[in-house]
C-alpha atoms as a PDB file:
ATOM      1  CA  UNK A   1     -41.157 107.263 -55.741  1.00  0.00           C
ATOM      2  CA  UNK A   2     -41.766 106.209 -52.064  1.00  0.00           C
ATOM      3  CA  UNK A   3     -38.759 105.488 -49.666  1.00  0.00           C
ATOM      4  CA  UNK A   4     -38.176 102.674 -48.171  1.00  0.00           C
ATOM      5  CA  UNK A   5     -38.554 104.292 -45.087  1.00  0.00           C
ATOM      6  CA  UNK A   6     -41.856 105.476 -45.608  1.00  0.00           C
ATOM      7  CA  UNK A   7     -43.444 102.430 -46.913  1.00  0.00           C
ATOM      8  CA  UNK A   8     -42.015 100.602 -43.157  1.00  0.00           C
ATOM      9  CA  UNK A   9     -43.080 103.671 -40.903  1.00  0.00           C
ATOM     10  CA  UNK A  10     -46.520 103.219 -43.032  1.00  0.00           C
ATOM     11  CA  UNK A  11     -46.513  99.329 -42.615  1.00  0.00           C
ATOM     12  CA  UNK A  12     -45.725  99.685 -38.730  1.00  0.00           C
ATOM     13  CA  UNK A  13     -48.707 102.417 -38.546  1.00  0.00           C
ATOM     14  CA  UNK A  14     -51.107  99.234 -40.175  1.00  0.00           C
ATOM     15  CA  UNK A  15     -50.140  96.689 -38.219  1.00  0.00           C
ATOM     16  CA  UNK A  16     -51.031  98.043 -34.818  1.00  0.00           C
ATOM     17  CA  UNK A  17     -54.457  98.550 -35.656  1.00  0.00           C
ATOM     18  CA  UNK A  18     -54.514  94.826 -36.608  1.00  0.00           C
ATOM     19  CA  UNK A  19     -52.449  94.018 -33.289  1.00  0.00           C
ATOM     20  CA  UNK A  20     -55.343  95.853 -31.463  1.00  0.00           C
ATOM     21  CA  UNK A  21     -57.927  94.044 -33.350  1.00  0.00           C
ATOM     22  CA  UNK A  22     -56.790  90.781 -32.936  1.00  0.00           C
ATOM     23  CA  UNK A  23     -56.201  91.266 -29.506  1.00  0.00           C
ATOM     24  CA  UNK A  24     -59.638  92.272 -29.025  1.00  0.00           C
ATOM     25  CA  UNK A  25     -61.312  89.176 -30.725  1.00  0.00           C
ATOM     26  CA  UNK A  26     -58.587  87.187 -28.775  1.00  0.00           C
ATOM     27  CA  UNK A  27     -59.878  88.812 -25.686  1.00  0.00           C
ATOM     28  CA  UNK A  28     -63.575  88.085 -26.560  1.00  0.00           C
ATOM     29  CA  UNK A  29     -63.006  84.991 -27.191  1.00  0.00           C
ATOM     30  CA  UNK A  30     -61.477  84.146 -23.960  1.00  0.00           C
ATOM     31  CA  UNK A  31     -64.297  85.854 -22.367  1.00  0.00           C
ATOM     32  CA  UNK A  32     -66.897  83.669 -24.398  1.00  0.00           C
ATOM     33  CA  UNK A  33     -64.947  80.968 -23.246  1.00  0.00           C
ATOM     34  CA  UNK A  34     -64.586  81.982 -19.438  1.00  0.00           C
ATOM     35  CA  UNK A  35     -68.412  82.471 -19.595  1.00  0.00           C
ATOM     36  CA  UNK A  36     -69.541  79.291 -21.363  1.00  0.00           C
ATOM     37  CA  UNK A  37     -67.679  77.714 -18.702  1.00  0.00           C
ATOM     38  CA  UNK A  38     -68.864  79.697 -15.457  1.00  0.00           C
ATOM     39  CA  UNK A  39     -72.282  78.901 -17.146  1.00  0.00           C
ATOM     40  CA  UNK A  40     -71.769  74.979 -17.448  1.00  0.00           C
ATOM     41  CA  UNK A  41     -70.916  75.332 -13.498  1.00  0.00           C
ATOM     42  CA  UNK A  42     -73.739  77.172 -12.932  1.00  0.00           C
ATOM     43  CA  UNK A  43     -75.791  74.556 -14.918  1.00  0.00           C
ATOM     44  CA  UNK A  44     -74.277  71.631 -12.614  1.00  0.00           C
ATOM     45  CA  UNK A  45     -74.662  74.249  -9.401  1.00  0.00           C
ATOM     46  CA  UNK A  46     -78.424  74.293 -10.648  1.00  0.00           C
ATOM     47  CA  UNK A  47     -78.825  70.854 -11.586  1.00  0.00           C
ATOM     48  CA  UNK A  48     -77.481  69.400  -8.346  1.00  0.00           C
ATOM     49  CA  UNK A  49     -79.766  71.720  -6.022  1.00  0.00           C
ATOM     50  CA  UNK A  50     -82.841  70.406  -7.881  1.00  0.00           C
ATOM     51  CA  UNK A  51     -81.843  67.004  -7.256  1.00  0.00           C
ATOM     52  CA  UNK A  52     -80.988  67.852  -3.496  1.00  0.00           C
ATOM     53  CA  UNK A  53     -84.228  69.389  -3.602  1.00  0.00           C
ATOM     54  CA  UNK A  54     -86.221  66.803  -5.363  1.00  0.00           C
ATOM     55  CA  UNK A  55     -84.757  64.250  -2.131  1.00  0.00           C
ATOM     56  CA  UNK A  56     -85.489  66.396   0.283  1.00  0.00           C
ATOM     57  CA  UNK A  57     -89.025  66.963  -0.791  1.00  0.00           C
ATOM     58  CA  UNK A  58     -89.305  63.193  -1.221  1.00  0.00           C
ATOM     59  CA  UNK A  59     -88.470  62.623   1.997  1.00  0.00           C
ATOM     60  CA  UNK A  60     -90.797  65.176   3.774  1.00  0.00           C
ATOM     61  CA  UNK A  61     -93.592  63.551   1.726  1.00  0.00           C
ATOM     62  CA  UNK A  62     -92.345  60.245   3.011  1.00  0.00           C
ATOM     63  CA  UNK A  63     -92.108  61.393   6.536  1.00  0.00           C
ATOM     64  CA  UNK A  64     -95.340  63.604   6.353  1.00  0.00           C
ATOM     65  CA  UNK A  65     -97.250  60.057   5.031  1.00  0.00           C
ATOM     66  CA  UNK A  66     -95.125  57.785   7.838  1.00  0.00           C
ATOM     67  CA  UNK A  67     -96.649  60.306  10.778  1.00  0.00           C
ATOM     68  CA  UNK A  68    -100.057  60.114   9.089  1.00  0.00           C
ATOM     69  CA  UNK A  69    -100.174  56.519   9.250  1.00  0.00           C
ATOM     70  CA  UNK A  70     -98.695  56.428  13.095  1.00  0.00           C
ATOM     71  CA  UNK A  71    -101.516  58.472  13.692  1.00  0.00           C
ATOM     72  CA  UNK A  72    -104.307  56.795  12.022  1.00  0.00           C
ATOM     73  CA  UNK A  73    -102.870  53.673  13.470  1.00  0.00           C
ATOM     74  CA  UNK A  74    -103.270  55.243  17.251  1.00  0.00           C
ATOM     75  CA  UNK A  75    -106.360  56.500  16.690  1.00  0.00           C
ATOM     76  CA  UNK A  76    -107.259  52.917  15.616  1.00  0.00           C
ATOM     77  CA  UNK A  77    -106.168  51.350  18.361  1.00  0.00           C
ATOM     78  CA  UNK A  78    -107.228  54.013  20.935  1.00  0.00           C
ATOM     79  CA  UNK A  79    -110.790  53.528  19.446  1.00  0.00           C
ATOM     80  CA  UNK A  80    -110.067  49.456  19.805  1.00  0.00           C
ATOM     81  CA  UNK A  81    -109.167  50.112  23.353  1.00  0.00           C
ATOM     82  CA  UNK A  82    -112.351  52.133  24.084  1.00  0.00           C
ATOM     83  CA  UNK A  83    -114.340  49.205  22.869  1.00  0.00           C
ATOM     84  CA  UNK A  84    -112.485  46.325  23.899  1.00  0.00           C
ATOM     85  CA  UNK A  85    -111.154  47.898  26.902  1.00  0.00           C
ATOM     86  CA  UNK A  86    -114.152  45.971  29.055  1.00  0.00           C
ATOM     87  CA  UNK A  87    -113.628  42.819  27.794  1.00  0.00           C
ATOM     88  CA  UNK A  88    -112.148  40.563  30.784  1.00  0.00           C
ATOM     89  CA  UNK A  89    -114.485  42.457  33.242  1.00  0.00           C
ATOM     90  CA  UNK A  90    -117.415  41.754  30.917  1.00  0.00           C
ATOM     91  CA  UNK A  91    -116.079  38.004  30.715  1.00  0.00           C
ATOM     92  CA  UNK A  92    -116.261  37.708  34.254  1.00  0.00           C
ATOM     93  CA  UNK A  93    -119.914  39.298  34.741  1.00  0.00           C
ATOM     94  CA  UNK A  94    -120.886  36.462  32.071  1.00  0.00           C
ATOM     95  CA  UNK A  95    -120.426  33.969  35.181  1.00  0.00           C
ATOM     96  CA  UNK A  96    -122.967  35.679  36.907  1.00  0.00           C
ATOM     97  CA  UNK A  97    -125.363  36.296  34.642  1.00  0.00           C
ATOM     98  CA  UNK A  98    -124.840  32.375  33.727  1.00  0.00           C
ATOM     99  CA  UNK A  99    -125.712  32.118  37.718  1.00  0.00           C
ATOM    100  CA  UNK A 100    -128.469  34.212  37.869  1.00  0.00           C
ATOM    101  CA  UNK A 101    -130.395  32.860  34.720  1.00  0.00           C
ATOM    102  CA  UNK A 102    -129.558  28.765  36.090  1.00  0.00           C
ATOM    103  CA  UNK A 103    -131.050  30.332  39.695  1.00  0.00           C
ATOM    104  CA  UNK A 104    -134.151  31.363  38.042  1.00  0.00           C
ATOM    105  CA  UNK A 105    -134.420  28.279  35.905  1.00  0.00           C
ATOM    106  CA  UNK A 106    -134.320  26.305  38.809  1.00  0.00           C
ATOM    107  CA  UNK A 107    -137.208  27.645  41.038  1.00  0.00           C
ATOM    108  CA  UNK A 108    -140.434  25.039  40.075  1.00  0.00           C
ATOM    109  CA  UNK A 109    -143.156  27.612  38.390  1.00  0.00           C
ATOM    110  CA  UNK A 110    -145.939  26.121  40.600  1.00  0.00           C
ATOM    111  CA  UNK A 111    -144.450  26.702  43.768  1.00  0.00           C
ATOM    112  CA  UNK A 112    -144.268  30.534  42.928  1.00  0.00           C
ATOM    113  CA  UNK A 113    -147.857  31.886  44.209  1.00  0.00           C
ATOM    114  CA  UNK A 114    -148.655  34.546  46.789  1.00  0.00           C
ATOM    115  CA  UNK A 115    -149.913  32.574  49.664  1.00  0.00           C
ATOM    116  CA  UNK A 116    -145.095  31.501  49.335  1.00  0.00           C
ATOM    117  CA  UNK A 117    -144.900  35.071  48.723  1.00  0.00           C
ATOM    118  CA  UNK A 118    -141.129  34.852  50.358  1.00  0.00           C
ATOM    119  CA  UNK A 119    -139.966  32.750  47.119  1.00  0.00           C
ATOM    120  CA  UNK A 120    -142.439  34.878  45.093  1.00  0.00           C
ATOM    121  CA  UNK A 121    -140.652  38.110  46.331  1.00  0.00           C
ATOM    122  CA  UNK A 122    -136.995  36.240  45.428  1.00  0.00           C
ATOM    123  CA  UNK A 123    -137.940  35.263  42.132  1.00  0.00           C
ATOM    124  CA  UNK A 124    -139.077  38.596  40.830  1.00  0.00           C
ATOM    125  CA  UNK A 125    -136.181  40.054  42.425  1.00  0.00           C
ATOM    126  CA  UNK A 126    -133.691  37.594  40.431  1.00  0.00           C
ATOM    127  CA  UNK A 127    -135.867  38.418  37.378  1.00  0.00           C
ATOM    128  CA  UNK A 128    -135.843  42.031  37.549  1.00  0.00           C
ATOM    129  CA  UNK A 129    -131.843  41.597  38.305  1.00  0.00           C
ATOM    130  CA  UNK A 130    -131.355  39.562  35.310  1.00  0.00           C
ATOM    131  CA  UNK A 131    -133.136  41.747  33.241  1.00  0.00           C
ATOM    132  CA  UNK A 132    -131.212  45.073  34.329  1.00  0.00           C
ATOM    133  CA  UNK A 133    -127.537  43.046  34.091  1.00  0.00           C
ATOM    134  CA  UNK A 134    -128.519  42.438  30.192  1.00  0.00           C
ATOM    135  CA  UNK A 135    -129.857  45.924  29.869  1.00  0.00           C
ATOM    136  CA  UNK A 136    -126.767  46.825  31.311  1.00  0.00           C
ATOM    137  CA  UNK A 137    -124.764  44.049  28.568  1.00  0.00           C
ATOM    138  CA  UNK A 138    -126.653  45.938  25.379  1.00  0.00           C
ATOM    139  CA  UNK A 139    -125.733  49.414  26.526  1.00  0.00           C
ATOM    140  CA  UNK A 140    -122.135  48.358  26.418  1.00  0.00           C
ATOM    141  CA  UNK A 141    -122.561  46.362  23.028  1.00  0.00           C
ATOM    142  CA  UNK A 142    -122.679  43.109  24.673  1.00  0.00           C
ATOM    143  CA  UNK A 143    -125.137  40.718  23.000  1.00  0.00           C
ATOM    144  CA  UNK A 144    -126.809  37.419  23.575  1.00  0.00           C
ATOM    145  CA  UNK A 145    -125.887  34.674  21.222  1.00  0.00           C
ATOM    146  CA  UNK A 146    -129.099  31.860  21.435  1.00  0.00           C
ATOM    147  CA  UNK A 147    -129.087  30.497  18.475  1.00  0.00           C
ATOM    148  CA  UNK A 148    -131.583  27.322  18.398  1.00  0.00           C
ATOM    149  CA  UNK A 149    -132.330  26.629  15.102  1.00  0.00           C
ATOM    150  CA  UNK A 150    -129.890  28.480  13.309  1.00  0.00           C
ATOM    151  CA  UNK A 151    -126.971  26.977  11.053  1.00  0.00           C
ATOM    152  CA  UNK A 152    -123.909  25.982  12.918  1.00  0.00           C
ATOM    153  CA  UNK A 153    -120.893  28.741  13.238  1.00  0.00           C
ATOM    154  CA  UNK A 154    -117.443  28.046  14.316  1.00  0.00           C
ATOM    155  CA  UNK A 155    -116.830  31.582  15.079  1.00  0.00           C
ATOM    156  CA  UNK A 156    -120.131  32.116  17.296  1.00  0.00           C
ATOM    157  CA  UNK A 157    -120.218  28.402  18.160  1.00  0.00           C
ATOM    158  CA  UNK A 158    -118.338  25.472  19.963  1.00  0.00           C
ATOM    159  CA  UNK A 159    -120.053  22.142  19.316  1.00  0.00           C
ATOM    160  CA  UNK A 160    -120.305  19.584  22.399  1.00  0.00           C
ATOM    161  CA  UNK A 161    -122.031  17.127  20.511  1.00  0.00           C
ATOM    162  CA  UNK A 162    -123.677  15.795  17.345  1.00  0.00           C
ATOM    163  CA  UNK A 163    -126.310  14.107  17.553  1.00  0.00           C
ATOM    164  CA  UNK A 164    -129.077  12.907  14.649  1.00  0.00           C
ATOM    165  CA  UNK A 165    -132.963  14.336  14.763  1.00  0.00           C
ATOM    166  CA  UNK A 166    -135.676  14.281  12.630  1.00  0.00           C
ATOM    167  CA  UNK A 167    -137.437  17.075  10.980  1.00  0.00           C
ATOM    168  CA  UNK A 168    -133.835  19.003  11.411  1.00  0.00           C
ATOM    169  CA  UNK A 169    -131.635  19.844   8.764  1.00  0.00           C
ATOM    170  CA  UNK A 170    -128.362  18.632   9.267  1.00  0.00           C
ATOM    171  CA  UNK A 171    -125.693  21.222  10.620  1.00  0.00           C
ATOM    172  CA  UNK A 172    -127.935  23.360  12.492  1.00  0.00           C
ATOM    173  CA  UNK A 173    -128.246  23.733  15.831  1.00  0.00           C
ATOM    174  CA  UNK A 174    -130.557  21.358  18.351  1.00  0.00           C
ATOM    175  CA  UNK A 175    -129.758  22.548  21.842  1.00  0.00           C
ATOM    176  CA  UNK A 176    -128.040  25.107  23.520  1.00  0.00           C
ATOM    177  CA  UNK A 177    -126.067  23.911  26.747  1.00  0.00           C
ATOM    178  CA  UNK A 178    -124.361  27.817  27.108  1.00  0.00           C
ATOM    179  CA  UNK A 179    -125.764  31.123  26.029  1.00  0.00           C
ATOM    180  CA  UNK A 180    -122.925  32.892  24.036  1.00  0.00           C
ATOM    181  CA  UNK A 181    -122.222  36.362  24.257  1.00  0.00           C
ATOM    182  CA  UNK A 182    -120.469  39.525  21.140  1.00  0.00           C
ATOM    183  CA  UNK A 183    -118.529  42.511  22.485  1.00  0.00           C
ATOM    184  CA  UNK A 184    -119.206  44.561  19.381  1.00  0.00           C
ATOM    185  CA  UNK A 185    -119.336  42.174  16.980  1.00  0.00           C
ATOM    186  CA  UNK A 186    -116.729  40.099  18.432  1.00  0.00           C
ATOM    187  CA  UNK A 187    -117.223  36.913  19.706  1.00  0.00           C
ATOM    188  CA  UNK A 188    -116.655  36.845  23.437  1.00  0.00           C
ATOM    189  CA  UNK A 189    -117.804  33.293  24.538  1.00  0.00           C
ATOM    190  CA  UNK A 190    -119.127  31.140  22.213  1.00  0.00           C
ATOM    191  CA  UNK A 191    -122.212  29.465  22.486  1.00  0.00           C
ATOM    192  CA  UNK A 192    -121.580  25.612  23.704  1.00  0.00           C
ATOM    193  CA  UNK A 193    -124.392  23.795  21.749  1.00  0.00           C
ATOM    194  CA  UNK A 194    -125.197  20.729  20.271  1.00  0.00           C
ATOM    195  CA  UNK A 195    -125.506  20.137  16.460  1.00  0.00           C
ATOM    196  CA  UNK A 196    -127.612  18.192  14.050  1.00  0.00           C
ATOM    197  CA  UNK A 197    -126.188  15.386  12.317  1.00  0.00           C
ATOM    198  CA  UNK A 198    -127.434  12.762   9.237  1.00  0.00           C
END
């Protein structure tokens, strides 16, 4: 038979292997514990820096497509000014081409022969003048706008008048008191002109 004493120094000898066991699976699970947490902070750590980064990249696109558009819209307007840059000096040059075609208009045909060869020498030098200022008008994109016959415009054209004619179809265009002129496709001066009515 065991003694008493035995069976408690046996008992005693058990129980710390237990102690150390349980202390060990405590121990692990405070670690699985302290990690699972570290690990949801790293997951909202991660989670927050690829939002950050998901703004930040939407605003560089943002700002990368805002500069684009400043630029195009400069280079628009640069291109605009190249063109259009002429236009008051070209609208005053219109005045004297309007005086140099109404001079040659108004020398009589007849009187031009050589035995006036004064007049004769003015007159071809008003017509050769004319024809290098309009030369000069189409190298710069500046166009004629004589349009007898044609159907009536209220971009191109101003109407002075209406007035009924026969063998016309109503709405176009009987009589042109002022040439127009286009800078590029623009309208610069309409053409003042009279218009067929019923």
């Amino acid at each position: 038979r065991t003694s008493p004493r035995l069976l408690c120094a046996a008992t005693q000898q058990k129980n710390p292997g237990q102690n150390l066991e349980e202390d060990q699976s405590q121990s692990q699970n405070e670690q699985k514990a302290e990690t699972s947490s570290a690990e949801k902070l790293l997951a909202e750590e991660k989670a927050k820096l690829e939002e950050q980064l998901k703004e930040v990249t939407d605003k560089y696109k943002r700002a990368l497509a805002d500069a684009e558009n400043v630029r195009q819209r400069s280079q628009k307007l640069v291109e605009e000014a190249k063109l259009y840059g002429i236009q008051s000096f070209c609208k005053d040059l219109l005045e004297v081409a309007d005086i140099l075609e109404k001079a040659t208009e108004s020398v009589p045909k007849e009187e031009i022969k050589d035995d006036n060869p004064h007049l004769k020498s003015l007159y071809e030098g008003l017509v050769m003048t004319e024809v290098q200022i309009q030369k000069v008008f189409k190298k710069h994109g500046l166009l004629r706008l004589d349009p007898v016959g044609a159907k009536f415009d209220p971009y191109e054209h101003e109407a002075l008048f209406h007035t009924p004619m026969e063998g016309k179809e109503p709405g176009t265009i009987a009589l042109v008191s002022k040439i127009g002129y286009k800078l590029h496709g623009r309208t610069l001066r309409p053409a003042l002109v009279g218009v067929v009515k019923d």
